[in-house]
N, C-alpha and C. Protein backbone atom coordinates (compact mmCIF):
# COMPACT_ATOMS: atom_id res chain seq x y z
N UNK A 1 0.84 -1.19 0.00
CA UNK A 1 0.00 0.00 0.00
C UNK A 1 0.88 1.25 0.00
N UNK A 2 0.26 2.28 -0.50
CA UNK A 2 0.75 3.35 -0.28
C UNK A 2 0.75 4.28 0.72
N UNK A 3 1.75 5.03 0.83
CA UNK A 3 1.59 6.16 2.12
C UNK A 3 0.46 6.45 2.00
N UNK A 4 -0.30 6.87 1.04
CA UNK A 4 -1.94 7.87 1.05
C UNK A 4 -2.53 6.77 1.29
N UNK A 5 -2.39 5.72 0.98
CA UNK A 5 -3.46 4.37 1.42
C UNK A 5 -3.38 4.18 2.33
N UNK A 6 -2.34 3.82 3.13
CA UNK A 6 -2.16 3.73 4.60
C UNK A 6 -2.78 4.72 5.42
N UNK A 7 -2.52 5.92 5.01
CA UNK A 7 -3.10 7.15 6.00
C UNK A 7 -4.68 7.26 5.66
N UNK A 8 -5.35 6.72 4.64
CA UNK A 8 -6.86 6.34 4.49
C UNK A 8 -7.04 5.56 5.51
N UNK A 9 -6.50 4.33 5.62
CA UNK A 9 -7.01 3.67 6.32
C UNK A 9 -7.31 3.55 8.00
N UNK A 10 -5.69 4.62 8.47
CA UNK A 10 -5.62 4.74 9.71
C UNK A 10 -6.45 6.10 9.96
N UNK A 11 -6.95 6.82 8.82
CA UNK A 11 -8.16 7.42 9.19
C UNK A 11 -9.49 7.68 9.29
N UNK A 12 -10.06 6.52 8.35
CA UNK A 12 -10.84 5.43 8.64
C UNK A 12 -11.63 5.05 10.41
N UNK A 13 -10.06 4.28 10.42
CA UNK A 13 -10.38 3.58 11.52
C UNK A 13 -10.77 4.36 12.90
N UNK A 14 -9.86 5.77 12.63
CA UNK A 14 -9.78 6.76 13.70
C UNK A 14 -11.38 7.25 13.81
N UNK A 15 -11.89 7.55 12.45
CA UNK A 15 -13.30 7.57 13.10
C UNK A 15 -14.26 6.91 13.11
N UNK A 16 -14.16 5.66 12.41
CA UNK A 16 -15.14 4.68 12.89
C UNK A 16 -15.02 4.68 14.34
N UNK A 17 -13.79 4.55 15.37
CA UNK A 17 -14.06 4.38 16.71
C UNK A 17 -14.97 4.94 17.63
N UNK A 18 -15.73 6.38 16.41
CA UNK A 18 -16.46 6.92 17.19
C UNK A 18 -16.23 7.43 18.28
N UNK A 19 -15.41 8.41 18.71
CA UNK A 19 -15.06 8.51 20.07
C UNK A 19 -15.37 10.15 20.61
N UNK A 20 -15.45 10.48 21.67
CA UNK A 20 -15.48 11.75 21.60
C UNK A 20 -14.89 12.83 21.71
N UNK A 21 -13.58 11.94 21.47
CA UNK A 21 -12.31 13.14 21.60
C UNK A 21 -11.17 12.36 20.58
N UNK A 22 -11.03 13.42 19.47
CA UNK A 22 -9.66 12.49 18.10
C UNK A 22 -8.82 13.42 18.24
N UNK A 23 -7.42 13.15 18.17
CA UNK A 23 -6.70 13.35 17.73
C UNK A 23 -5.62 13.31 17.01
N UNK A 24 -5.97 14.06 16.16
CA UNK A 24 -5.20 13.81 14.95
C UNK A 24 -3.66 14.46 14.40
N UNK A 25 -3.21 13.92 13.93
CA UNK A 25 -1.82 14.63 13.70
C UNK A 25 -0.68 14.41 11.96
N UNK A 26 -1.39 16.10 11.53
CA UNK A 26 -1.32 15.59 9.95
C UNK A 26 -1.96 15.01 9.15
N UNK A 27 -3.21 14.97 9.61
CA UNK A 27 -4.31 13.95 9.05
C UNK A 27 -4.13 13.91 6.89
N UNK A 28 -3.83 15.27 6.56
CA UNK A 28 -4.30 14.96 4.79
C UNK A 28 -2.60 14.89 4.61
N UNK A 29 -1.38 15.01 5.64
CA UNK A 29 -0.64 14.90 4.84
C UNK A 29 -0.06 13.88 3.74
N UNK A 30 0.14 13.77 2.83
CA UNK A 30 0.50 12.47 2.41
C UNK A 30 -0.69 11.99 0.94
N UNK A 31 -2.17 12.86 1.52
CA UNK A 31 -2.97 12.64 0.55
C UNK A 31 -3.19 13.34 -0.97
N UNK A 32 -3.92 12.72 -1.54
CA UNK A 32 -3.75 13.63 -3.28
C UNK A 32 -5.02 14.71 -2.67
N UNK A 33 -5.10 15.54 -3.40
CA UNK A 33 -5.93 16.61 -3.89
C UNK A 33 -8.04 16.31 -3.60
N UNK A 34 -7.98 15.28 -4.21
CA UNK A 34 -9.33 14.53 -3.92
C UNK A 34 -9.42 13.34 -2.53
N UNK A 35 -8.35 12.95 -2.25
CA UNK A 35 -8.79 12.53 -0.78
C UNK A 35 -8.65 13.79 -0.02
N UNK A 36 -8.18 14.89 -0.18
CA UNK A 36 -8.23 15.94 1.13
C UNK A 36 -9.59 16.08 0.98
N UNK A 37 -10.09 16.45 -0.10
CA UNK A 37 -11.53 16.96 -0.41
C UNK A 37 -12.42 15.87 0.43
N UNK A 38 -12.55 14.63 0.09
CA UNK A 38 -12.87 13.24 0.76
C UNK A 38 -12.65 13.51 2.16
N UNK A 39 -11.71 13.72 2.75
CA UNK A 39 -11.40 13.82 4.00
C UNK A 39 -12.51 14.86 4.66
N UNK A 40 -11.84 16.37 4.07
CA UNK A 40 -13.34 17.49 4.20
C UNK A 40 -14.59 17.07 4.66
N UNK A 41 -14.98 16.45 3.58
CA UNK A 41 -16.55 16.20 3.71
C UNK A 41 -16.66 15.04 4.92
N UNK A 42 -15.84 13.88 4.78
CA UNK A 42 -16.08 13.01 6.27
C UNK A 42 -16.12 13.51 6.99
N UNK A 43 -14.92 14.45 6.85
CA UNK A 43 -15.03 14.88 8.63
C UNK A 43 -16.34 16.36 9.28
N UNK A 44 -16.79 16.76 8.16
CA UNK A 44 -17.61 17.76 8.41
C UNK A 44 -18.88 17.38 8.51
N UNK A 45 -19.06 15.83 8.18
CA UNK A 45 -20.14 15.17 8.70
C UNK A 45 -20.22 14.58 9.73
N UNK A 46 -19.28 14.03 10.61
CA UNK A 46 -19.01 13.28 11.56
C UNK A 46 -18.96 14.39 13.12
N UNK A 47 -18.52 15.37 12.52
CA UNK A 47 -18.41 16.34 13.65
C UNK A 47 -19.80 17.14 14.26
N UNK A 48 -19.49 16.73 15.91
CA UNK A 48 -20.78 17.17 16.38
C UNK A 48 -20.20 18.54 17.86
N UNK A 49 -21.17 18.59 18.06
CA UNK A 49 -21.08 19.83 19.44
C UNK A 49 -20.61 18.65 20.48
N UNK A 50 -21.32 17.65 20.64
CA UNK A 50 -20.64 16.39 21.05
C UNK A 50 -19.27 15.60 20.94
N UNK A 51 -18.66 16.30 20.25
CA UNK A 51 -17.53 15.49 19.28
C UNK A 51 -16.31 16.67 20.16
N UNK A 52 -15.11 16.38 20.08
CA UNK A 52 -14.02 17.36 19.88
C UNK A 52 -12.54 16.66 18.96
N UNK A 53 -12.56 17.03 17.97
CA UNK A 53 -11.63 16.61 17.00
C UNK A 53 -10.47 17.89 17.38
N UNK A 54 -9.17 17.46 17.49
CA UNK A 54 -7.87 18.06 17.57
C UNK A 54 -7.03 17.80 16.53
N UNK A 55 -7.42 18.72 15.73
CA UNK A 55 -6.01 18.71 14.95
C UNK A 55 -4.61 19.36 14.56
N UNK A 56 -3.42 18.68 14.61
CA UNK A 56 -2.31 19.25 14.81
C UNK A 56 -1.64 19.05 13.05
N UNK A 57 -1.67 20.72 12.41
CA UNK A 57 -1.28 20.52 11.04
C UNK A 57 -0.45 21.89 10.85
N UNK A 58 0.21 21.89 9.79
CA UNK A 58 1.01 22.81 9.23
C UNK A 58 0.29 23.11 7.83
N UNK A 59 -0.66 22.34 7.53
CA UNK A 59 -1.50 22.87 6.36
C UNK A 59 -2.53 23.14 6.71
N UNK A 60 -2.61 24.28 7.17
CA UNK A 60 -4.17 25.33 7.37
C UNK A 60 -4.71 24.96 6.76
N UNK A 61 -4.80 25.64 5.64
CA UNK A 61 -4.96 25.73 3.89
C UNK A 61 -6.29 24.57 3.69
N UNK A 62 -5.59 23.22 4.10
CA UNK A 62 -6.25 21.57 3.97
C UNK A 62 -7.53 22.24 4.61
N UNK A 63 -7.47 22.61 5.99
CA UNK A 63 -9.14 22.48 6.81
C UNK A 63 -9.57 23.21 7.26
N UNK A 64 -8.91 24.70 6.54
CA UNK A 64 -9.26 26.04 7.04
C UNK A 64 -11.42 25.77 7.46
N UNK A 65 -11.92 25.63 6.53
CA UNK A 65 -13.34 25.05 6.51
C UNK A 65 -14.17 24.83 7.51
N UNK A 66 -13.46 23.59 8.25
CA UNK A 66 -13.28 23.10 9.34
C UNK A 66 -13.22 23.60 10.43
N UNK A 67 -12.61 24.36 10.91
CA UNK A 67 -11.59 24.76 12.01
C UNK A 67 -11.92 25.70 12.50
N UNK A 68 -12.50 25.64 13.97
CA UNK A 68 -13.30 26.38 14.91
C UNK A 68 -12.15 27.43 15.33
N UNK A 69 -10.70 27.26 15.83
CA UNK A 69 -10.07 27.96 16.69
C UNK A 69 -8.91 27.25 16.44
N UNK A 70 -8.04 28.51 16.30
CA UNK A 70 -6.06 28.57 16.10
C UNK A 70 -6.11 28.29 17.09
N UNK A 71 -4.75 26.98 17.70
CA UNK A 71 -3.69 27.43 19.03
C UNK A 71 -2.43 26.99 18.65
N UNK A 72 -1.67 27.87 19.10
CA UNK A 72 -0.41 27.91 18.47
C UNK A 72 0.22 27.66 19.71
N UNK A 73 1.07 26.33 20.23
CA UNK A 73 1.91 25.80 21.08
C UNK A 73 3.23 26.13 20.93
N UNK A 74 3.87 26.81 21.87
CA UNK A 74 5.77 26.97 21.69
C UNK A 74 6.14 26.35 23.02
N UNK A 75 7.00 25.01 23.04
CA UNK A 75 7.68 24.95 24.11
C UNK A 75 6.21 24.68 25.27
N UNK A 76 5.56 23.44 24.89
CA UNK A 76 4.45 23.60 25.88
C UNK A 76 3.55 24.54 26.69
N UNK A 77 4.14 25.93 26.16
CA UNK A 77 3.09 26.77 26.73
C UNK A 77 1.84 27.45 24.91
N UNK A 78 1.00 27.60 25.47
CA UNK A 78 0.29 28.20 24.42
C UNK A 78 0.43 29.87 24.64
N UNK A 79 0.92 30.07 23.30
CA UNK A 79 1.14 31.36 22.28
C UNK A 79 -0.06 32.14 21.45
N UNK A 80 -0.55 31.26 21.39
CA UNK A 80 -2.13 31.82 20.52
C UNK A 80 -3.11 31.26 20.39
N UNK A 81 -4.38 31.40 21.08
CA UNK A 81 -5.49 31.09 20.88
C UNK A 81 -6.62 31.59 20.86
N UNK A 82 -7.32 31.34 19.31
CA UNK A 82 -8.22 32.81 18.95
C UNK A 82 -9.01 31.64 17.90
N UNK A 83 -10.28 32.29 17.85
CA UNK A 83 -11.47 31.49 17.07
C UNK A 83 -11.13 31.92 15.76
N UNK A 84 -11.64 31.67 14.43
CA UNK A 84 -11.67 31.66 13.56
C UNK A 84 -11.83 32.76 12.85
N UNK A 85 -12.59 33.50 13.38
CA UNK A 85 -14.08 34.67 13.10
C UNK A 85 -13.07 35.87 13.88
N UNK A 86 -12.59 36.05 15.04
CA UNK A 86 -11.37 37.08 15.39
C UNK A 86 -10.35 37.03 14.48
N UNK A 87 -9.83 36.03 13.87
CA UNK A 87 -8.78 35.88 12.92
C UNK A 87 -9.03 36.83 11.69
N UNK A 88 -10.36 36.52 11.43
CA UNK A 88 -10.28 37.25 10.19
C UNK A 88 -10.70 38.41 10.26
């Protein structure tokens, strides 16, 4: 399998577990263009007020969409944390 296949699958599995707290780390890296999109839409269905998904990425860009609130970690202390909607 491939890296992008592999990372399908271990993300897959991450939310079939159903759980109420994921975290994720790099979730589209590795993927083509149409699994990020794929990814998008799973995960914007799966996500509830119930739910808290964490994700730790260097590609905004991937889940800007997504993404309730920046926090920006240096050295275990947090540096920035601001909702979406202040950002812009």
């Amino acid at each position: 399998m491939s890296y992008g296949q592999k990372k399908k699958v271990l993300i897959s599995f991450a939310l079939a577990c159903n759980t109420r707290l994921l975290l994720m780390d790099e979730p589209t890296n590795g993927l083509d263009i149409i699994s990020k999109s794929q990814f998008r839409k799973v995960l914007a269905g799966v996500a509830t007020e119930e739910k808290c998904i964490v994700i730790s990425t260097h590609q905004v860009r991937d889940l800007e969409s997504l993404i309730d609130f920046v926090t920006i970690l240096d050295d275990g202390k947090v540096r920035f944390h601001h909702s979406i909607e202040d950002i812009q």
